[in-house]
Protein backbone atom coordinates (compact mmCIF):
# COMPACT_ATOMS: atom_id res chain seq x y z
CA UNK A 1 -6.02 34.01 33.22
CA UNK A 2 -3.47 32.80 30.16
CA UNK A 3 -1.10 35.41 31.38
CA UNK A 4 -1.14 33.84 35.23
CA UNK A 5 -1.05 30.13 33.49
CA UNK A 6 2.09 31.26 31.27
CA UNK A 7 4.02 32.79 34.46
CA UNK A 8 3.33 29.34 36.25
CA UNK A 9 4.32 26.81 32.98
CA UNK A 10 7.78 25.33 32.89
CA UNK A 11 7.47 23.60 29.47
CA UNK A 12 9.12 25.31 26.68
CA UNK A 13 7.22 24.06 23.75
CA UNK A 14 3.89 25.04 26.02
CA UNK A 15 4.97 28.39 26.74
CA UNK A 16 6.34 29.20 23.61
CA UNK A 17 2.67 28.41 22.10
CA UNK A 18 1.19 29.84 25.24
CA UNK A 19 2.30 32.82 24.08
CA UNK A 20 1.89 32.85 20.37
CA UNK A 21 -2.00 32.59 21.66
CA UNK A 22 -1.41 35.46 24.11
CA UNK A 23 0.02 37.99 21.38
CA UNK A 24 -2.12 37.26 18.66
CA UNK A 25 -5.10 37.86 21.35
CA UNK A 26 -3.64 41.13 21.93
CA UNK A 27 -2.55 41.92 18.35
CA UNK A 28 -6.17 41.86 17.25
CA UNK A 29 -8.09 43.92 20.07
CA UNK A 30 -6.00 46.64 20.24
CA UNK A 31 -6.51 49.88 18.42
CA UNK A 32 -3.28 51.78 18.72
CA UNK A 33 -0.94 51.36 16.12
CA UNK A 34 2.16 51.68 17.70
CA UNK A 35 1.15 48.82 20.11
CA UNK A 36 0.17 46.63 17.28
CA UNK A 37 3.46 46.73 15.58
CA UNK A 38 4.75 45.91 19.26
CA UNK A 39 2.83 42.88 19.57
CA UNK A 40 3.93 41.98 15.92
CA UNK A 41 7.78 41.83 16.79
CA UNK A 42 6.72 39.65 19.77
CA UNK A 43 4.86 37.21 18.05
CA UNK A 44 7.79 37.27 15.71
CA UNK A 45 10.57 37.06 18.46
CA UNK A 46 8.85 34.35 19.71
CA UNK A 47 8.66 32.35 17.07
CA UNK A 48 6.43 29.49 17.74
CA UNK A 49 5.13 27.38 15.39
CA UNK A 50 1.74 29.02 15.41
CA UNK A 51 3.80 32.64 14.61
CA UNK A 52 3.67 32.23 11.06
CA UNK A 53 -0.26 31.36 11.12
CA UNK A 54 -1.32 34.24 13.09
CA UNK A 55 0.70 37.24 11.57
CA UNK A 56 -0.68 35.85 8.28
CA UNK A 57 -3.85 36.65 8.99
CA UNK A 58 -3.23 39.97 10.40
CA UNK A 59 -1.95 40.80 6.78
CA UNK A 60 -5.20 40.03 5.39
CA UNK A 61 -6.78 42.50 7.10
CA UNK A 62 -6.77 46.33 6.77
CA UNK A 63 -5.43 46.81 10.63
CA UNK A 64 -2.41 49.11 10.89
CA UNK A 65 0.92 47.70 9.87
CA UNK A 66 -0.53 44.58 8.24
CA UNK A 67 2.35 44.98 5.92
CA UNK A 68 4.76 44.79 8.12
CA UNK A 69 2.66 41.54 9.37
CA UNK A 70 2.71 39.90 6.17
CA UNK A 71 6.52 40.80 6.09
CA UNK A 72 7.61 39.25 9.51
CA UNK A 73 5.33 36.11 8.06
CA UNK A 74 7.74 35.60 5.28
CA UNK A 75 10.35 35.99 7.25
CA UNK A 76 9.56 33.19 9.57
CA UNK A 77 8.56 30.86 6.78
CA UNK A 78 11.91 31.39 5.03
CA UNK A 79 13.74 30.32 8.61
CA UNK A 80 11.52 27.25 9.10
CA UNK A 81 12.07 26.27 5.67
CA UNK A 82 15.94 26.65 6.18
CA UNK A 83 15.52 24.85 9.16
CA UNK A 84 13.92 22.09 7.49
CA UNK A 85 16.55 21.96 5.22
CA UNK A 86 19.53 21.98 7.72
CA UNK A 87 17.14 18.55 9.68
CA UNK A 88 17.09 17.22 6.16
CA UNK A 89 20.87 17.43 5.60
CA UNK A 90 21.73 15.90 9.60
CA UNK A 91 18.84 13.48 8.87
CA UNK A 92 20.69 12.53 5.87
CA UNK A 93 24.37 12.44 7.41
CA UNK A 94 22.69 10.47 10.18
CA UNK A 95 21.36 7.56 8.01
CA UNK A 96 24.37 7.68 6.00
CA UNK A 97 26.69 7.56 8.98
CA UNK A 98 24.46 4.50 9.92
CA UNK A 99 25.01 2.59 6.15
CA UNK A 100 28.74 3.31 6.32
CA UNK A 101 28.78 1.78 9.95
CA UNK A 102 26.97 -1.18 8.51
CA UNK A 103 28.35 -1.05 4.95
CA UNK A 104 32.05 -0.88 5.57
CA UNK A 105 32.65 -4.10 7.16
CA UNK A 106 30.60 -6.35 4.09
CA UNK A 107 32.84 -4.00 1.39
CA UNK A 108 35.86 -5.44 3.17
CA UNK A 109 34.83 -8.97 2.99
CA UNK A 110 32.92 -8.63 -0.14
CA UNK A 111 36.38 -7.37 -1.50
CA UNK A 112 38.19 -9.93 0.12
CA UNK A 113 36.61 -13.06 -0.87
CA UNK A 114 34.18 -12.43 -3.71
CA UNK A 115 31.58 -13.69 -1.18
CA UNK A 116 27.86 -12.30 -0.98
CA UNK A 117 27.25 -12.72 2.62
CA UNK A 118 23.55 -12.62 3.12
CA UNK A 119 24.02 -12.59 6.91
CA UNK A 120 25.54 -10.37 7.32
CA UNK A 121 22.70 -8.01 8.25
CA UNK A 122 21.91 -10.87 10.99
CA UNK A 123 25.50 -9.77 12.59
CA UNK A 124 23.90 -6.49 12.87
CA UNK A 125 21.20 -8.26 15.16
CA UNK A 126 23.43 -10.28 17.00
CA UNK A 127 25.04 -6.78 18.28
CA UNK A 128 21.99 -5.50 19.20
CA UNK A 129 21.24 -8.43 21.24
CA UNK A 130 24.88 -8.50 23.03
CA UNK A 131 23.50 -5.09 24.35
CA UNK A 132 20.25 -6.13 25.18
CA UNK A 133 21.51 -9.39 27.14
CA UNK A 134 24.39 -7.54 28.70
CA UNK A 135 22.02 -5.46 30.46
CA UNK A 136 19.73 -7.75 31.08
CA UNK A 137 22.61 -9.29 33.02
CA UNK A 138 23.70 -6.91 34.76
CA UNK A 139 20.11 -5.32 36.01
CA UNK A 140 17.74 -8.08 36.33
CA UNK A 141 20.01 -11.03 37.00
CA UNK A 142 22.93 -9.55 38.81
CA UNK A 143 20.44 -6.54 40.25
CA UNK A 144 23.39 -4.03 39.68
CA UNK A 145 21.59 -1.29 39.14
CA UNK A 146 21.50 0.45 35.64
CA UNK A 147 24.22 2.85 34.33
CA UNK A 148 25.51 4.38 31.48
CA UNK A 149 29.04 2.56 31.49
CA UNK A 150 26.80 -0.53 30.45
CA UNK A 151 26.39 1.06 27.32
CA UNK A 152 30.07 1.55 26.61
CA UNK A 153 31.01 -1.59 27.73
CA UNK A 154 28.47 -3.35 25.20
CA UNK A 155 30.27 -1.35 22.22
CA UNK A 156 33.84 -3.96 22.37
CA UNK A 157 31.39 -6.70 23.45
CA UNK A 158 29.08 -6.70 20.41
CA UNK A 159 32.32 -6.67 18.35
CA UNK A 160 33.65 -9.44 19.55
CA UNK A 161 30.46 -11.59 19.93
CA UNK A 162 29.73 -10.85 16.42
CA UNK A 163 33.19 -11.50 15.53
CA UNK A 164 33.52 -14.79 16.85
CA UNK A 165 30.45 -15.69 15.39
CA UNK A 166 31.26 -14.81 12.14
CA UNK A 167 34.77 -16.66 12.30
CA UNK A 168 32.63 -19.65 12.61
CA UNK A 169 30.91 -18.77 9.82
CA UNK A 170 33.86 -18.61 7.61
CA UNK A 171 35.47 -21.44 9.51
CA UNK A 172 31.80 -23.60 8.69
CA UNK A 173 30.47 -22.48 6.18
CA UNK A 174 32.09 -19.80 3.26
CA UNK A 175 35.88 -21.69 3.54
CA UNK A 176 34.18 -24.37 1.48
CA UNK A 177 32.29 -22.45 -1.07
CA UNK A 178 34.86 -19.96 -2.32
CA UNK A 179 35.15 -19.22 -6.14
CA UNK A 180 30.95 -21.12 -5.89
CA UNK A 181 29.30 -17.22 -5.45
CA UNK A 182 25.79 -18.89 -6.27
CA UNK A 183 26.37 -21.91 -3.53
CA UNK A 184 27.80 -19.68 -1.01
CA UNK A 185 24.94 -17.13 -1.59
CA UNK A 186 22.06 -19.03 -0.44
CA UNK A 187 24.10 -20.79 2.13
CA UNK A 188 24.29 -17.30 3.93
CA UNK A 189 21.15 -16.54 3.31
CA UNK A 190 19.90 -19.97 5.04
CA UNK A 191 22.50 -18.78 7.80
CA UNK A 192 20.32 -16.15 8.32
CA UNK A 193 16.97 -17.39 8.43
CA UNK A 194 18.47 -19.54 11.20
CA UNK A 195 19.65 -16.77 13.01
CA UNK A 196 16.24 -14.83 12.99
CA UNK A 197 14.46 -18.19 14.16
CA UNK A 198 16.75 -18.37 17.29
CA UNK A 199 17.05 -14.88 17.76
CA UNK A 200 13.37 -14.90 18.06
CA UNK A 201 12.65 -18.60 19.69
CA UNK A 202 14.82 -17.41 22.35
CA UNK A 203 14.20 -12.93 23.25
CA UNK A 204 10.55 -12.72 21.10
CA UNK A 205 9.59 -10.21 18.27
CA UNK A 206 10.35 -7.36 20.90
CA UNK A 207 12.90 -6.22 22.72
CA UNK A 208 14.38 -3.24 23.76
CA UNK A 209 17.35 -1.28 25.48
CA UNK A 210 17.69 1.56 28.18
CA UNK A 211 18.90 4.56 26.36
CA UNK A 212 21.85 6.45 28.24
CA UNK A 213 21.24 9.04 29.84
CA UNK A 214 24.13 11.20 28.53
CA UNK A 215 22.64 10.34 25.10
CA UNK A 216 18.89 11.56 26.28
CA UNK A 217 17.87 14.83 24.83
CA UNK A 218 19.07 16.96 21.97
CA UNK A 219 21.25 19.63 21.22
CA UNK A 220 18.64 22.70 20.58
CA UNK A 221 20.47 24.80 17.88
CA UNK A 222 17.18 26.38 17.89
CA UNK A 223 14.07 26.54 19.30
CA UNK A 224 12.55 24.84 16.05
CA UNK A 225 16.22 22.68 15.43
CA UNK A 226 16.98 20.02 17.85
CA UNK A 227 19.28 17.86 16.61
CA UNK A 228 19.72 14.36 18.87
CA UNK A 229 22.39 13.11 20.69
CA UNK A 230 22.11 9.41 19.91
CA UNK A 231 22.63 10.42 16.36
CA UNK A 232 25.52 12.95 17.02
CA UNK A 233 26.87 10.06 18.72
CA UNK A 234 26.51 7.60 15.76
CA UNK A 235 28.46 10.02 13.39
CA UNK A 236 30.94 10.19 15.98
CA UNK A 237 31.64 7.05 16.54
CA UNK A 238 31.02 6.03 12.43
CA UNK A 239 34.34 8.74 12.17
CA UNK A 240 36.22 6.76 15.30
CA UNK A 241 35.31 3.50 13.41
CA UNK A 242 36.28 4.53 9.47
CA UNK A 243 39.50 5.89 10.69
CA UNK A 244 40.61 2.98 12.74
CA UNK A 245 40.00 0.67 9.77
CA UNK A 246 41.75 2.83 7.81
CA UNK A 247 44.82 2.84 10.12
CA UNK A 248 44.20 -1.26 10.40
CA UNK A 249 44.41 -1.75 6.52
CA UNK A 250 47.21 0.67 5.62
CA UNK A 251 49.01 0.98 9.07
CA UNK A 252 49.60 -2.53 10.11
CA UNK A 253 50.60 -5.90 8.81
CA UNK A 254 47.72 -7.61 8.87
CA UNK A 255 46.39 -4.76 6.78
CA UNK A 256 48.73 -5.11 4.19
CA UNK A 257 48.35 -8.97 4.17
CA UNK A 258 44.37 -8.45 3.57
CA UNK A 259 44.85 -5.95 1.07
CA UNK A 260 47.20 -8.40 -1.02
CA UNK A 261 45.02 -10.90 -0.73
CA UNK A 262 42.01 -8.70 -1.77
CA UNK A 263 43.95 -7.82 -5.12
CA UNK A 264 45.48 -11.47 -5.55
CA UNK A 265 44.74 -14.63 -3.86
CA UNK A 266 47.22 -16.89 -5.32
CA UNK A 267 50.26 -14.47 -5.92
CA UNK A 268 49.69 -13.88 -2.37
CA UNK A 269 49.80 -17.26 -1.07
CA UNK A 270 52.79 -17.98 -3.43
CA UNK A 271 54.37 -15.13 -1.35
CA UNK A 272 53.81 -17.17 1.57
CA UNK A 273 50.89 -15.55 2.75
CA UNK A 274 48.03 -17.70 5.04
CA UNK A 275 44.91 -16.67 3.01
CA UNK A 276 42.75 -18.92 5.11
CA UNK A 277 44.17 -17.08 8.14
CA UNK A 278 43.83 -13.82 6.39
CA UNK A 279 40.29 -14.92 4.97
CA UNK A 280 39.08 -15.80 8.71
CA UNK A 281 40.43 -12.54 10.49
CA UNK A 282 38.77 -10.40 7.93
CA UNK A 283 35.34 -12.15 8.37
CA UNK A 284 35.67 -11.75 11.90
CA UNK A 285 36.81 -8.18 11.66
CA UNK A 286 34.31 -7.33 9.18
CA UNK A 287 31.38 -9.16 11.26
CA UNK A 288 32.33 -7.24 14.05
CA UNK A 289 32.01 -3.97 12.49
CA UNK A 290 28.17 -5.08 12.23
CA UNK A 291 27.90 -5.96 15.48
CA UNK A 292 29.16 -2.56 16.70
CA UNK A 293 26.48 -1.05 14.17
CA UNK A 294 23.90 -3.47 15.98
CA UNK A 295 24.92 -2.19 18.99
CA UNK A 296 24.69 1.29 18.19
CA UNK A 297 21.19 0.91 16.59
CA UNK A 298 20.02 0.37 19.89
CA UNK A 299 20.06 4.03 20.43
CA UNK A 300 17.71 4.75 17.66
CA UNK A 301 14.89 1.84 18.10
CA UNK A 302 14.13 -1.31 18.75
CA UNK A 303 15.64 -5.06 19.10
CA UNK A 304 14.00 -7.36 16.38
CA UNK A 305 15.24 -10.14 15.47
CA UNK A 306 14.85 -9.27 11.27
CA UNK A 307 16.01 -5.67 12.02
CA UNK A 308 19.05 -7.10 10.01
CA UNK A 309 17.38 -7.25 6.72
CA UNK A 310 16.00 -3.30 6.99
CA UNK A 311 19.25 -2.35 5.94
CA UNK A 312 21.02 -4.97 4.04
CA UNK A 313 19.74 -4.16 0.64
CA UNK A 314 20.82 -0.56 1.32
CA UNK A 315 23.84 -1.61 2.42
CA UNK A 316 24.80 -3.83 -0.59
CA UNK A 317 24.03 -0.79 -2.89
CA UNK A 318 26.40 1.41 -0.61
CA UNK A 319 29.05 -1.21 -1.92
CA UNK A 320 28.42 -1.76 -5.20
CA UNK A 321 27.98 1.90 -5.93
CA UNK A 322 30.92 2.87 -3.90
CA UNK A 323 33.29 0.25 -5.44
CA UNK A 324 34.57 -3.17 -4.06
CA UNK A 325 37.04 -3.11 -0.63
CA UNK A 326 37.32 0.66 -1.50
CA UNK A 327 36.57 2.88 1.99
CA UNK A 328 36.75 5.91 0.29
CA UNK A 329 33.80 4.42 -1.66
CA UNK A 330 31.87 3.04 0.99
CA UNK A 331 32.12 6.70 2.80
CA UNK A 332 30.96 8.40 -0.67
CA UNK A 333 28.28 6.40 -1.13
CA UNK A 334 27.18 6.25 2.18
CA UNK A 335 26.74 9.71 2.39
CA UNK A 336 24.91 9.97 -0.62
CA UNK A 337 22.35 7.35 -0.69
CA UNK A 338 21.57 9.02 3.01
CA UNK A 339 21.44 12.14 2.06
CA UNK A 340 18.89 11.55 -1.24
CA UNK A 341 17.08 9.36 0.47
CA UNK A 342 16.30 12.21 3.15
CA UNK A 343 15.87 14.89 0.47
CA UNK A 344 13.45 13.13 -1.76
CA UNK A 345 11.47 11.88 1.33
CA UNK A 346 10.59 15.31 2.09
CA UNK A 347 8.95 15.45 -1.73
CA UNK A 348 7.38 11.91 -1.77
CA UNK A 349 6.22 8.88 0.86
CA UNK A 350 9.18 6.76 2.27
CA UNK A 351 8.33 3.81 -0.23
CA UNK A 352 9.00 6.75 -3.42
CA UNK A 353 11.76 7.74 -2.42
CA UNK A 354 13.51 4.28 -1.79
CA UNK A 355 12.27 3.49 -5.69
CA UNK A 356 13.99 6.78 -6.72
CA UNK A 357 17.10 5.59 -5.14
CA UNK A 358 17.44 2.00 -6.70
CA UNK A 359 15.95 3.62 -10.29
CA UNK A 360 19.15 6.11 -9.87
CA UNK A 361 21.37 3.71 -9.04
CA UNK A 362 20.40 0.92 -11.94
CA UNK A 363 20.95 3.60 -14.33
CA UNK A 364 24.53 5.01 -12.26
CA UNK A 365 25.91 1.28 -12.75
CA UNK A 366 25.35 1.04 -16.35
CA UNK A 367 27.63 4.03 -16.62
CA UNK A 368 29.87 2.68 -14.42
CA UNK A 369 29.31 -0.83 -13.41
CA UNK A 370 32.26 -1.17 -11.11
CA UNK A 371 31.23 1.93 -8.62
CA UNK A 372 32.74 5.04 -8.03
CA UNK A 373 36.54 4.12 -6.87
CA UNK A 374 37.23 0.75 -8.85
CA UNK A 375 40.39 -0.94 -9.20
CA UNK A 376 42.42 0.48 -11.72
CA UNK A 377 45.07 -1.00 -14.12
CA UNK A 378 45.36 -5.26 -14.32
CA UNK A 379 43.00 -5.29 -10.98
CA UNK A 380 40.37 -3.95 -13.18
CA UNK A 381 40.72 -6.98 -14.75
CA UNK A 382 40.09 -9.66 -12.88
């Protein structure tokens, strides 16, 4: 009956366990020991998460080739632990692929003007949202019905919403509180309580958007190592996003004006240089890096109106560690804090391995207080 159940299941996962069941039944009824070692390599070719289990306690017993059992158990418990290690490493690229994304925009405008914007998380959530409502427009109001191009065209959307929105935050708020860090740090944070409010007077503590379908699924390196396309996509497009600021700040003439201004304000306005211009296309740039990130957080859960503030602190120690206005930084540190954070979550609970990383990186910035890449020579400095 399991064998005529197995030849008529299309699931996988089901079959592959299916069949663990099936071998190990036949592994331990029959008596010739030539078929036994047959049924061995099967349960090990299959390799199904219940492989490991069952050839294990073949090798306790005194059957034939319970060696060789015991031997093919090993085997598989070395793979699934390498496997476990390879999920831990993409885990940890993902979530630091996801910080950079987040990170590299309030480095720029951290850099730039020496502000702490506390709402800047709350740009994060204000991408999101652009998704959410552009689909929401599209499907329920319009009653075009869903596709996959609404996705893409949400990605330049959420930048510019986000943008614009923080423009008039500089423009309102941080233009009149430079050089007042303590003044202009709980201004931004009242900026963001407001934002949360209206975020969720207005969409509720729950929303959430359609997943493409080209992002739907996995890549299955193996049968036991799947790694997701919505995160393959966020490292992409984290690399598409770091290199185009790059090209912005070193490439172009804006670039150069925000990087003089970064290093010094009034030698660059004696130059002739607009730093209020220079001030307000940075904050927009920078807030629209977070509203891409917003956007592309979509693919990974759900639309909250605080989901901001789950990665701001994480963020803020990306930049510190990493250095001031530094990308290189920002990328370094990125990938770092992701990557520990993955590996010492597969030691401890979540909330452990989050203490690790701040205990770390308190003692890393009394060694060196201004990050990994700081400014070197009379930048240093100031």
């Amino acid at each position: 009956m399991l064998q005529v159940a197995l030849a008529r299941e299309t699931n996988t996962d089901a079959l592959r366990a299916g069949k663990d069941i099936l071998y190990a039944i036949q592994l331990n009824t029959t008596t010739d020991a030539q078929t036994a070692k047959r049924y061995i390599d099967s349960l090990a070719e299959n390799w199904g998460d219940n492989a490991p289990v069952f050839l294990s306690a073949y090798a306790k017993s005194k059957k034939p080739f319970a060696d060789y059992a015991g031997q093919k158990a090993s085997s598989l418990e070395r793979k699934y632990d390498y496997l476990q290690k390879v999920q831990n490493l993409f885990s940890g690229l993902s979530l630091g692929s996801i910080l950079i994304l987040i990170a590299l925009g309030l480095s720029i405008v951290y850099g730039l003007a020496g502000i702490i914007n506390m709402a800047h998380g709350e740009f994060l959530m204000i991408g999101a949202y652009t998704t959410y409502c552009i689909q929401t427009l599209f499907t329920e109001v319009l009653k075009v019905p869903y596709t996959d191009l609404l996705f893409i065209i949400s990605l330049p959307l959420s930048f510019l919403v986000a943008g614009l929105l923080g423009l008039l935050l500089e423009r309102l708020v941080v233009r009149h509180l430079y050089a007042r860090p303590l003044e202009s740090l709980l201004a931004t944070w009242g900026v963001s309580l407001i934002l949360i409010q209206t975020a969720r007077s207005l969409f509720g503590d729950l929303t959430a958007v359609k997943t493409p379908a080209f992002l739907s699924g996995g890549l299955a390196v193996s049968p036991h190592l799947v790694l997701p396309y919505n995160r393959i996509f966020i490292i992409g497009l984290t690399a598409l996003i770091v290199l185009l600021t790059y090209l912005m700040l070193y490439k172009t003439r804006i670039g150069l004006q925000i990087r003089a201004v970064t290093q010094n304000r009034n030698m660059s306005a004696c130059l002739g240089i607009d730093t209020k211009k220079v001030a307000a296309l940075t904050f927009f740039f920078g807030s629209g890096l977070a509203g891409i990130a917003g956007c592309a957080m979509t693919l990974i859960g759900n639309v909250v109106p605080d989901m901001g503030q789950t990665y701001i602190v994480d963020s803020f120690l990306v930049v510190v560690t990493g250095g001031v206005g530094k990308i290189v930084g920002t990328i370094v540190s990125g990938l770092g804090i992701g990557f520990f954070t993955k590996i010492l979550e597969a030691f401890f609970q979540a909330v452990y391995g989050k203490v690790c990383i701040l205990l770390f990186i308190m003692l890393f910035m009394q060694y060196k207080p201004k990050g990994l890449f700081p400014y070197k020579g009379r930048l240093a400095e100031d």
